[in-house]
PDB file of N, CA and C in Angstrom:
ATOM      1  N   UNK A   1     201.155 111.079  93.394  1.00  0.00           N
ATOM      2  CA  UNK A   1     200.596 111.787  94.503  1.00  0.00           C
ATOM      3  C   UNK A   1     200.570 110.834  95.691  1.00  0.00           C
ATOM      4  N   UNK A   2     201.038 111.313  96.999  1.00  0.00           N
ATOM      5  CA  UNK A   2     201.500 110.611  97.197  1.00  0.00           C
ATOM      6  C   UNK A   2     199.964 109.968  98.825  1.00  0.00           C
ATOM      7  N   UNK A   3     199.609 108.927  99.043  1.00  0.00           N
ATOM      8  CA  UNK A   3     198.255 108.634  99.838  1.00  0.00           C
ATOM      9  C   UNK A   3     198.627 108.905 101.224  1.00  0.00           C
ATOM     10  N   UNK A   4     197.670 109.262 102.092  1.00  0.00           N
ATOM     11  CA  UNK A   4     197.900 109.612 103.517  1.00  0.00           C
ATOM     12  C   UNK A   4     197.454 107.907 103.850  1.00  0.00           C
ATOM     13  N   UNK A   5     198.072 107.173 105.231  1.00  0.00           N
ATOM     14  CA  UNK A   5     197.745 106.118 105.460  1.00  0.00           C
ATOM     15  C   UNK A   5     196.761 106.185 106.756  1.00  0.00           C
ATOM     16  N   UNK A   6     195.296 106.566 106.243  1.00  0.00           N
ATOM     17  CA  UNK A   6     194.134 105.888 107.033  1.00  0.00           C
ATOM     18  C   UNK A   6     193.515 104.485 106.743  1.00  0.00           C
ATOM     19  N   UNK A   7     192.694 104.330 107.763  1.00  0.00           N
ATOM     20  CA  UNK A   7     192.007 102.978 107.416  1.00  0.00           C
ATOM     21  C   UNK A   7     190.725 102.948 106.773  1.00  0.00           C
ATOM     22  N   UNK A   8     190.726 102.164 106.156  1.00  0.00           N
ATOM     23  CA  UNK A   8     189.490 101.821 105.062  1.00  0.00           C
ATOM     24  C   UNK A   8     188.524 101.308 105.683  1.00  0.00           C
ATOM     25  N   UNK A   9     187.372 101.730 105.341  1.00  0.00           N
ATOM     26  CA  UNK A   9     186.056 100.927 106.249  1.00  0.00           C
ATOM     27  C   UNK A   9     186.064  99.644 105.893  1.00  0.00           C
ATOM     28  N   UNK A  10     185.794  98.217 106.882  1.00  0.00           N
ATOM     29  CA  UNK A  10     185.612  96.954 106.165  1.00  0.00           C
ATOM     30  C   UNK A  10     184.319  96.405 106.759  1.00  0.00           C
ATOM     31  N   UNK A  11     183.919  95.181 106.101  1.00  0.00           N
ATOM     32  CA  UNK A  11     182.663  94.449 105.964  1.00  0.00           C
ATOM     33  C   UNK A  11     182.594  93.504 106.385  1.00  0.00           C
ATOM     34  N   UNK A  12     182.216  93.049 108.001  1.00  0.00           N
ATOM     35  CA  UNK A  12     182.013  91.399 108.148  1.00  0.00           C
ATOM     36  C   UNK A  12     181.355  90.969 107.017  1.00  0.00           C
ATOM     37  N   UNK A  13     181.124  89.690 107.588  1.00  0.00           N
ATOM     38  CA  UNK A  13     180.119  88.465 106.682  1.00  0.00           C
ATOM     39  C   UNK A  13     178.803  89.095 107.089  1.00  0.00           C
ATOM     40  N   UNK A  14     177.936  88.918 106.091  1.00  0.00           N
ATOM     41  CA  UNK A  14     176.478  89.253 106.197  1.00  0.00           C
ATOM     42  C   UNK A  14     176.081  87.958 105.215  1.00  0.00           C
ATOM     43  N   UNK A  15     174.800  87.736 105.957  1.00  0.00           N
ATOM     44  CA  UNK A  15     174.241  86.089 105.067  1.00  0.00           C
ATOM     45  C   UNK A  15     173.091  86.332 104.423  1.00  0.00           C
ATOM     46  N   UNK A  16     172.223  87.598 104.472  1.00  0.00           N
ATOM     47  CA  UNK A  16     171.006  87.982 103.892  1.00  0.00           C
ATOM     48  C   UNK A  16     171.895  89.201 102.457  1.00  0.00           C
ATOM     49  N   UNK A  17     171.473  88.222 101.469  1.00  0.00           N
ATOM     50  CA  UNK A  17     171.799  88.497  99.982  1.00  0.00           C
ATOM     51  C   UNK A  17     171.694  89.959  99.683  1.00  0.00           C
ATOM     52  N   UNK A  18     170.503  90.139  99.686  1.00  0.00           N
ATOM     53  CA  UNK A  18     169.909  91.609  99.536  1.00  0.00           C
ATOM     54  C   UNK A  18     170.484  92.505  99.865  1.00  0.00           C
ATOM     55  N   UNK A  19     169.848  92.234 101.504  1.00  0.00           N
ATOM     56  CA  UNK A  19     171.112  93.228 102.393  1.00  0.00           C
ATOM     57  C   UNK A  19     172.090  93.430 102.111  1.00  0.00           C
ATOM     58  N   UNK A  20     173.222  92.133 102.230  1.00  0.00           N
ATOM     59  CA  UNK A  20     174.297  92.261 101.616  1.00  0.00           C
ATOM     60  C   UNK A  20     175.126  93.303 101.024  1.00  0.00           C
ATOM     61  N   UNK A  21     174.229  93.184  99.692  1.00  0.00           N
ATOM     62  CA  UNK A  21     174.327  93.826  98.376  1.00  0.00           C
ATOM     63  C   UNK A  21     174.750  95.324  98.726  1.00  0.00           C
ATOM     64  N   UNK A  22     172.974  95.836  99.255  1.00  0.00           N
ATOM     65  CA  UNK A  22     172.982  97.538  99.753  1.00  0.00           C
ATOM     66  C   UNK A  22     174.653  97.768 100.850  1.00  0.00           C
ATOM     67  N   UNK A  23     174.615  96.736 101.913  1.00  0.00           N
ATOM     68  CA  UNK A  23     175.351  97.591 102.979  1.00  0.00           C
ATOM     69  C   UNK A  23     176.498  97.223 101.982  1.00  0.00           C
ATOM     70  N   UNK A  24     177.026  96.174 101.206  1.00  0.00           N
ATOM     71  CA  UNK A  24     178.270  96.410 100.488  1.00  0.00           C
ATOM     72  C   UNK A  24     178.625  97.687  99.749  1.00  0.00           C
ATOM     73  N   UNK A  25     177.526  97.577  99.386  1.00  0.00           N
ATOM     74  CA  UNK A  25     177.767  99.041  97.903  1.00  0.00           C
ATOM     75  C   UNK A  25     178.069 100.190  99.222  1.00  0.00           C
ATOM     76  N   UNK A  26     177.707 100.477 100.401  1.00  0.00           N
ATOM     77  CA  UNK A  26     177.873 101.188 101.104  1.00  0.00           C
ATOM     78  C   UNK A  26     179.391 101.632 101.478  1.00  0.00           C
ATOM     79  N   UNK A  27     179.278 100.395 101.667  1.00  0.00           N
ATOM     80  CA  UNK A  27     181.007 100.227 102.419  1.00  0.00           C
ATOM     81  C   UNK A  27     182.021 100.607 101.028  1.00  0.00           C
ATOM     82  N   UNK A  28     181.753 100.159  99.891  1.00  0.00           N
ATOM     83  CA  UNK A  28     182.308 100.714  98.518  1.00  0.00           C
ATOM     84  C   UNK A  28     182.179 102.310  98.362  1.00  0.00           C
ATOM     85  N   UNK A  29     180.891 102.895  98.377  1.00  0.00           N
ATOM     86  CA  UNK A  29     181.529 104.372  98.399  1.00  0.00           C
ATOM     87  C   UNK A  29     181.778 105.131  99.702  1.00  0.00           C
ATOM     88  N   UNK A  30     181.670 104.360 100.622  1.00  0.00           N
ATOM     89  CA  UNK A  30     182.292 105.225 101.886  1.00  0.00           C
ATOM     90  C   UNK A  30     183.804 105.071 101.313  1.00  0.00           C
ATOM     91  N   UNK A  31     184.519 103.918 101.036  1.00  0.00           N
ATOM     92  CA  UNK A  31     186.184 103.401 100.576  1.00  0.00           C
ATOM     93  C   UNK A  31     186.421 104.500  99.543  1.00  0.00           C
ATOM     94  N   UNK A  32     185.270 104.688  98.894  1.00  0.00           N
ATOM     95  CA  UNK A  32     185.933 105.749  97.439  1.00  0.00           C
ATOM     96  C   UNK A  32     185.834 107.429  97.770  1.00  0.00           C
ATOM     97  N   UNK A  33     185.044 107.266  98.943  1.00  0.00           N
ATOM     98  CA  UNK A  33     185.313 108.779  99.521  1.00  0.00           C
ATOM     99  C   UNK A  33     186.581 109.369  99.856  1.00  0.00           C
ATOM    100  N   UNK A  34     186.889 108.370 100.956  1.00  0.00           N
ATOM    101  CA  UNK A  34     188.367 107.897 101.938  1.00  0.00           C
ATOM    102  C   UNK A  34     189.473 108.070 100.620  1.00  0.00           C
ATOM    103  N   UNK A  35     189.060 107.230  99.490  1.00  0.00           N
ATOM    104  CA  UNK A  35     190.512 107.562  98.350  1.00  0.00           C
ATOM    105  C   UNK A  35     190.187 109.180  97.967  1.00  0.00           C
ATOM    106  N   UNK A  36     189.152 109.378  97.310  1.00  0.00           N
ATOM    107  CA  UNK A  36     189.169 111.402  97.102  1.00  0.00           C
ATOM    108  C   UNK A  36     189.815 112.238  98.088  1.00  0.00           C
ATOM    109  N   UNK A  37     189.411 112.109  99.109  1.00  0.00           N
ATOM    110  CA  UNK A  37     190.155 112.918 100.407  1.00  0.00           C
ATOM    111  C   UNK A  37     191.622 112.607 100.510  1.00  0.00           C
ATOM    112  N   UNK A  38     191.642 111.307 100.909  1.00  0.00           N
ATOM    113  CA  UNK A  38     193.105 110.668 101.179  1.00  0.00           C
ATOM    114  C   UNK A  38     193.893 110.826 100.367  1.00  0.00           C
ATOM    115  N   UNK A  39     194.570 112.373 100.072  1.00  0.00           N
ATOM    116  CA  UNK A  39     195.815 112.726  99.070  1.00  0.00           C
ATOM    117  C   UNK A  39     196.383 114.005  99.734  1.00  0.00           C
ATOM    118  N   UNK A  40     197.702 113.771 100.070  1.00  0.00           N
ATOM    119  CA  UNK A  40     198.837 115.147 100.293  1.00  0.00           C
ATOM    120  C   UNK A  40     198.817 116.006  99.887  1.00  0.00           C
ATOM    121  N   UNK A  41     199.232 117.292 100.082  1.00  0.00           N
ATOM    122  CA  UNK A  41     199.353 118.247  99.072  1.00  0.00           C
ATOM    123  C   UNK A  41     200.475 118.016  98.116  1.00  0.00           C
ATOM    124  N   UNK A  42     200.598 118.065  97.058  1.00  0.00           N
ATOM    125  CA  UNK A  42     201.475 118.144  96.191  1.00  0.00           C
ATOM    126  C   UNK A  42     201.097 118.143  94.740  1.00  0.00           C
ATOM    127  N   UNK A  43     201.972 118.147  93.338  1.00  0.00           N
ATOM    128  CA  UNK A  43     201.673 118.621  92.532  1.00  0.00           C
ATOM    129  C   UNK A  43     200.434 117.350  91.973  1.00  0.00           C
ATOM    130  N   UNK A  44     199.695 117.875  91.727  1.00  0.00           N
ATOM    131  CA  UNK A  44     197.802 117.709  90.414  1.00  0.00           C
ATOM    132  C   UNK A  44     198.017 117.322  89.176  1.00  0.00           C
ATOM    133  N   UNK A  45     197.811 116.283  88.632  1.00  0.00           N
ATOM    134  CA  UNK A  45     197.282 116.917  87.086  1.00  0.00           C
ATOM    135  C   UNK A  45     196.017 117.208  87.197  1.00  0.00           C
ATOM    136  N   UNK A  46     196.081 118.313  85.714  1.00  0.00           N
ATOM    137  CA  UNK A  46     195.249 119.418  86.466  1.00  0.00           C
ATOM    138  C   UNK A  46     193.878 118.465  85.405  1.00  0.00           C
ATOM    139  N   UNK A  47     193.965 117.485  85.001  1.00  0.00           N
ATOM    140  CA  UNK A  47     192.733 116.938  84.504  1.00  0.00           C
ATOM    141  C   UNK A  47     192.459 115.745  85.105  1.00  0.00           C
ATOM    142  N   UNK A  48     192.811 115.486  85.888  1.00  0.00           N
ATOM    143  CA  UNK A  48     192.250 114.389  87.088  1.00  0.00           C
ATOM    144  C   UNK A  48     191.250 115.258  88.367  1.00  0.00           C
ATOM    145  N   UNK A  49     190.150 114.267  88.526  1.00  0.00           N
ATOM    146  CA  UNK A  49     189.382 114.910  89.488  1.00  0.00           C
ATOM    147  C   UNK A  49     188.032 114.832  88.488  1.00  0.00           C
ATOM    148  N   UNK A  50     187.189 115.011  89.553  1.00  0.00           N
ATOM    149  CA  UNK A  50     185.328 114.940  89.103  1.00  0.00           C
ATOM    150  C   UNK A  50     184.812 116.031  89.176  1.00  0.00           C
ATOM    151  N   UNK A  51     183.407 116.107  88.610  1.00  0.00           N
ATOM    152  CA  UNK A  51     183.262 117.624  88.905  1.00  0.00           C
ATOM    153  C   UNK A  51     182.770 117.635  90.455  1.00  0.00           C
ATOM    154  N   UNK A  52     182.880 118.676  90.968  1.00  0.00           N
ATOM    155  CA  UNK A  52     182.449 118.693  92.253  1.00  0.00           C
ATOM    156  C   UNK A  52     183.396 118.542  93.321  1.00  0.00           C
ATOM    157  N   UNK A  53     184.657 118.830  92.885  1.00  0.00           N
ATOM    158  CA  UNK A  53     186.060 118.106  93.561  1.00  0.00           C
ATOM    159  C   UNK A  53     186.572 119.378  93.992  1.00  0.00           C
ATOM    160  N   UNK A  54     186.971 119.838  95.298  1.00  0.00           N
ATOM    161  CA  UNK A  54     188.110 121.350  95.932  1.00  0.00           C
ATOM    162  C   UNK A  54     189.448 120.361  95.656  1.00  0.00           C
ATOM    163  N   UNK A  55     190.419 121.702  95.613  1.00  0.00           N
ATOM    164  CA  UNK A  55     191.499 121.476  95.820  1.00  0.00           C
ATOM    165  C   UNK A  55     192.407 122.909  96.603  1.00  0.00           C
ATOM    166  N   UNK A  56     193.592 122.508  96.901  1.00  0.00           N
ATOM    167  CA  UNK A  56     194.042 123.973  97.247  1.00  0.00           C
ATOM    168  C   UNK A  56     195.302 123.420  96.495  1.00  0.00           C
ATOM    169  N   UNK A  57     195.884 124.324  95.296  1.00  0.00           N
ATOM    170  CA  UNK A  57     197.422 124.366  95.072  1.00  0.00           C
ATOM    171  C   UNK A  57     197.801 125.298  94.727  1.00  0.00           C
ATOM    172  N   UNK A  58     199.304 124.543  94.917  1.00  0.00           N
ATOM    173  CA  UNK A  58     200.638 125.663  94.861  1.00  0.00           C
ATOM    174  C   UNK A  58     200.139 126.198  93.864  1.00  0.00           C
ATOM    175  N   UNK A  59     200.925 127.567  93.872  1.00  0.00           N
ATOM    176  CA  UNK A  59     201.031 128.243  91.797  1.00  0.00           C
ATOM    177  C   UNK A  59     202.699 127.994  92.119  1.00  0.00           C
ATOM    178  N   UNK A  60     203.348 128.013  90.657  1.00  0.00           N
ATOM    179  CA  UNK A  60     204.817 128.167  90.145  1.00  0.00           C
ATOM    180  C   UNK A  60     205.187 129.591  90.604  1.00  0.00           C
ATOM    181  N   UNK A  61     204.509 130.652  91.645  1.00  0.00           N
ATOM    182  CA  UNK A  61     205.045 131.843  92.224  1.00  0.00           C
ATOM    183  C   UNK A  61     204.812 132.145  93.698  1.00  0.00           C
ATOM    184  N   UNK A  62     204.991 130.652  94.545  1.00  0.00           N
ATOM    185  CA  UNK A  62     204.328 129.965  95.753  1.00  0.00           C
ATOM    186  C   UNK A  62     203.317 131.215  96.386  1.00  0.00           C
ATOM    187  N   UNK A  63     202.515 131.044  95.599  1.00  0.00           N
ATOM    188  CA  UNK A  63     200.978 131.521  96.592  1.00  0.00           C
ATOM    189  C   UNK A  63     200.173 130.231  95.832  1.00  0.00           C
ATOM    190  N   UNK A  64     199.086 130.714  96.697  1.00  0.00           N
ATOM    191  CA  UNK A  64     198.318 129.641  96.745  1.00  0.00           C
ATOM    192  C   UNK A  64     196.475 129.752  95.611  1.00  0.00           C
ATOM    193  N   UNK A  65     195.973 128.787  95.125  1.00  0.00           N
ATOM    194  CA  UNK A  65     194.500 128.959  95.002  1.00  0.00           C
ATOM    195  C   UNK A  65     193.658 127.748  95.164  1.00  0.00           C
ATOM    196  N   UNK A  66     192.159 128.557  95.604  1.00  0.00           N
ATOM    197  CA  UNK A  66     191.367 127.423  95.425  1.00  0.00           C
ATOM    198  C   UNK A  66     190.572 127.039  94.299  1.00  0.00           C
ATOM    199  N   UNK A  67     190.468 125.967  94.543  1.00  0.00           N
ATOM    200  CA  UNK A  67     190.226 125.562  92.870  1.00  0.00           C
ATOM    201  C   UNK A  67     188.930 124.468  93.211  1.00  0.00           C
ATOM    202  N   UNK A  68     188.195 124.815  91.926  1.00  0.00           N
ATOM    203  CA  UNK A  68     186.988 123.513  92.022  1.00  0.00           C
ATOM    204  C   UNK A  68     186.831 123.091  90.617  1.00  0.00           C
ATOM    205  N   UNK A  69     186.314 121.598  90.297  1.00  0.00           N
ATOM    206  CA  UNK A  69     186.215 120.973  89.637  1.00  0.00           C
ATOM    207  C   UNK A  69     184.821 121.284  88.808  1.00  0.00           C
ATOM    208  N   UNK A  70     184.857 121.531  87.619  1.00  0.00           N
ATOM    209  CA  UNK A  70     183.343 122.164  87.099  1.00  0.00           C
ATOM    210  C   UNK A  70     183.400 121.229  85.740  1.00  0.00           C
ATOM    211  N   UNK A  71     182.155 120.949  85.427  1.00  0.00           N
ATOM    212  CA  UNK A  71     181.836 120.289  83.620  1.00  0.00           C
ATOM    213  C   UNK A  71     182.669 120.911  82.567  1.00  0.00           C
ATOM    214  N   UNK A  72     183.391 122.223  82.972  1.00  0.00           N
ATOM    215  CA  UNK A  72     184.850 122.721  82.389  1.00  0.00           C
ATOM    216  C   UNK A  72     185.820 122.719  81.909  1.00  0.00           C
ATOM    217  N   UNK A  73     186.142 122.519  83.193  1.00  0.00           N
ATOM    218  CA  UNK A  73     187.486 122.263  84.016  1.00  0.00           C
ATOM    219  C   UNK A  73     187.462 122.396  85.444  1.00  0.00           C
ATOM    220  N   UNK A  74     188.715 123.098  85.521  1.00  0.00           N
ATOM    221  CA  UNK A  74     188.576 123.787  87.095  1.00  0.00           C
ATOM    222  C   UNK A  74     188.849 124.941  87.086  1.00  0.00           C
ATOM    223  N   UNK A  75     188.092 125.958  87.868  1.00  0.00           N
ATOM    224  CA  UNK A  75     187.705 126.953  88.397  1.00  0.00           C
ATOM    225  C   UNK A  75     188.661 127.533  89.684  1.00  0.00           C
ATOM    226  N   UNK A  76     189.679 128.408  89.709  1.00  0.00           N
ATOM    227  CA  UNK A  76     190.212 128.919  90.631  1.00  0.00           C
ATOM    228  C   UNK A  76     189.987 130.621  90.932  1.00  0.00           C
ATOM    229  N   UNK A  77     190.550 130.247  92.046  1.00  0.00           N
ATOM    230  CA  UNK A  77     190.395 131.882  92.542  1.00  0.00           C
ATOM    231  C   UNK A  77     191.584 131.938  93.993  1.00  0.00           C
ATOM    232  N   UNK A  78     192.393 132.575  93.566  1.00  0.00           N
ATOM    233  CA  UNK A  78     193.376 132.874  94.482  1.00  0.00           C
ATOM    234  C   UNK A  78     193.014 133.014  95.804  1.00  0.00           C
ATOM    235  N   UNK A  79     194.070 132.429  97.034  1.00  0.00           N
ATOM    236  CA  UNK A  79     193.915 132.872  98.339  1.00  0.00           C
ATOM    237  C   UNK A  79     195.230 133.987  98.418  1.00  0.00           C
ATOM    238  N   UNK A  80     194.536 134.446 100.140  1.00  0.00           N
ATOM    239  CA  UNK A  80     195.567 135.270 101.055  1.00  0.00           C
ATOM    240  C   UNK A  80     196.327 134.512 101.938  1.00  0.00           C
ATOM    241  N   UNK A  81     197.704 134.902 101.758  1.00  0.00           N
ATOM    242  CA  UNK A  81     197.894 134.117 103.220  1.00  0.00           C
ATOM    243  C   UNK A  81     197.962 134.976 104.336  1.00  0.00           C
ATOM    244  N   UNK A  82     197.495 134.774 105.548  1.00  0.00           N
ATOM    245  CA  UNK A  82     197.042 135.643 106.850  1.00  0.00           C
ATOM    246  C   UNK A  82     198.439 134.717 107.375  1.00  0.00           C
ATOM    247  N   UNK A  83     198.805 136.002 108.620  1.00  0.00           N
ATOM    248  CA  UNK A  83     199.769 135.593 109.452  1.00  0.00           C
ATOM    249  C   UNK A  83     198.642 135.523 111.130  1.00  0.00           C
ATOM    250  N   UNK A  84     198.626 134.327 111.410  1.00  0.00           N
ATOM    251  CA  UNK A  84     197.402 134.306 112.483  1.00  0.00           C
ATOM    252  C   UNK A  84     198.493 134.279 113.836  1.00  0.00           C
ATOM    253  N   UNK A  85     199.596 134.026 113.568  1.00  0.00           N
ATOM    254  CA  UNK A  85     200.644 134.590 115.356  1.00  0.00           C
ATOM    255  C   UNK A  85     200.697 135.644 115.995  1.00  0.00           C
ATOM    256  N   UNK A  86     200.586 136.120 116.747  1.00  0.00           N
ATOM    257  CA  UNK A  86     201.009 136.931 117.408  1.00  0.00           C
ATOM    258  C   UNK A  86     200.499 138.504 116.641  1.00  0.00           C
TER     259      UNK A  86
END
């Protein structure tokens, strides 16, 4: 799958330990957000992903569904496609 190229949040030097610690772990799941989002459309395995995860994919009869990640599996439900031109 293939990654969109944004930038990753980064971390000066911080000298108070503690602190440190918290705003690091911060900057760590802001980075692991940025990787969940940061993916193309293209083909899934369909057992990768957390619960709590959207997706939109192809079907093998190009329409489309949305899909969510459940203690399951995943959960879909077909879209429409609207013609919004003219």
């Amino acid at each position: 799958m293939a990654k969109l190229k944004l930038k990753k949040a980064s971390l000066g030097k911080i000298n108070d330990g503690n602190i440190g610690q918290v705003i690091r772990k911060i900057y760590d799941d802001i980075n692991e957000l940025i990787n969940e989002v940061n993916n193309e459309f293209g083909n899934l395995n369909t057992q990768k992903g957390k619960t709590g995860n959207i997706r939109i994919k192809k079907t093998d009869t190009n329409s489309y569904n949305l899909e969510a990640k459940t203690s399951d599996g995943w959960a879909s439900i077909p879209l429409a496609l609207k013609d919004t031109e003219g």
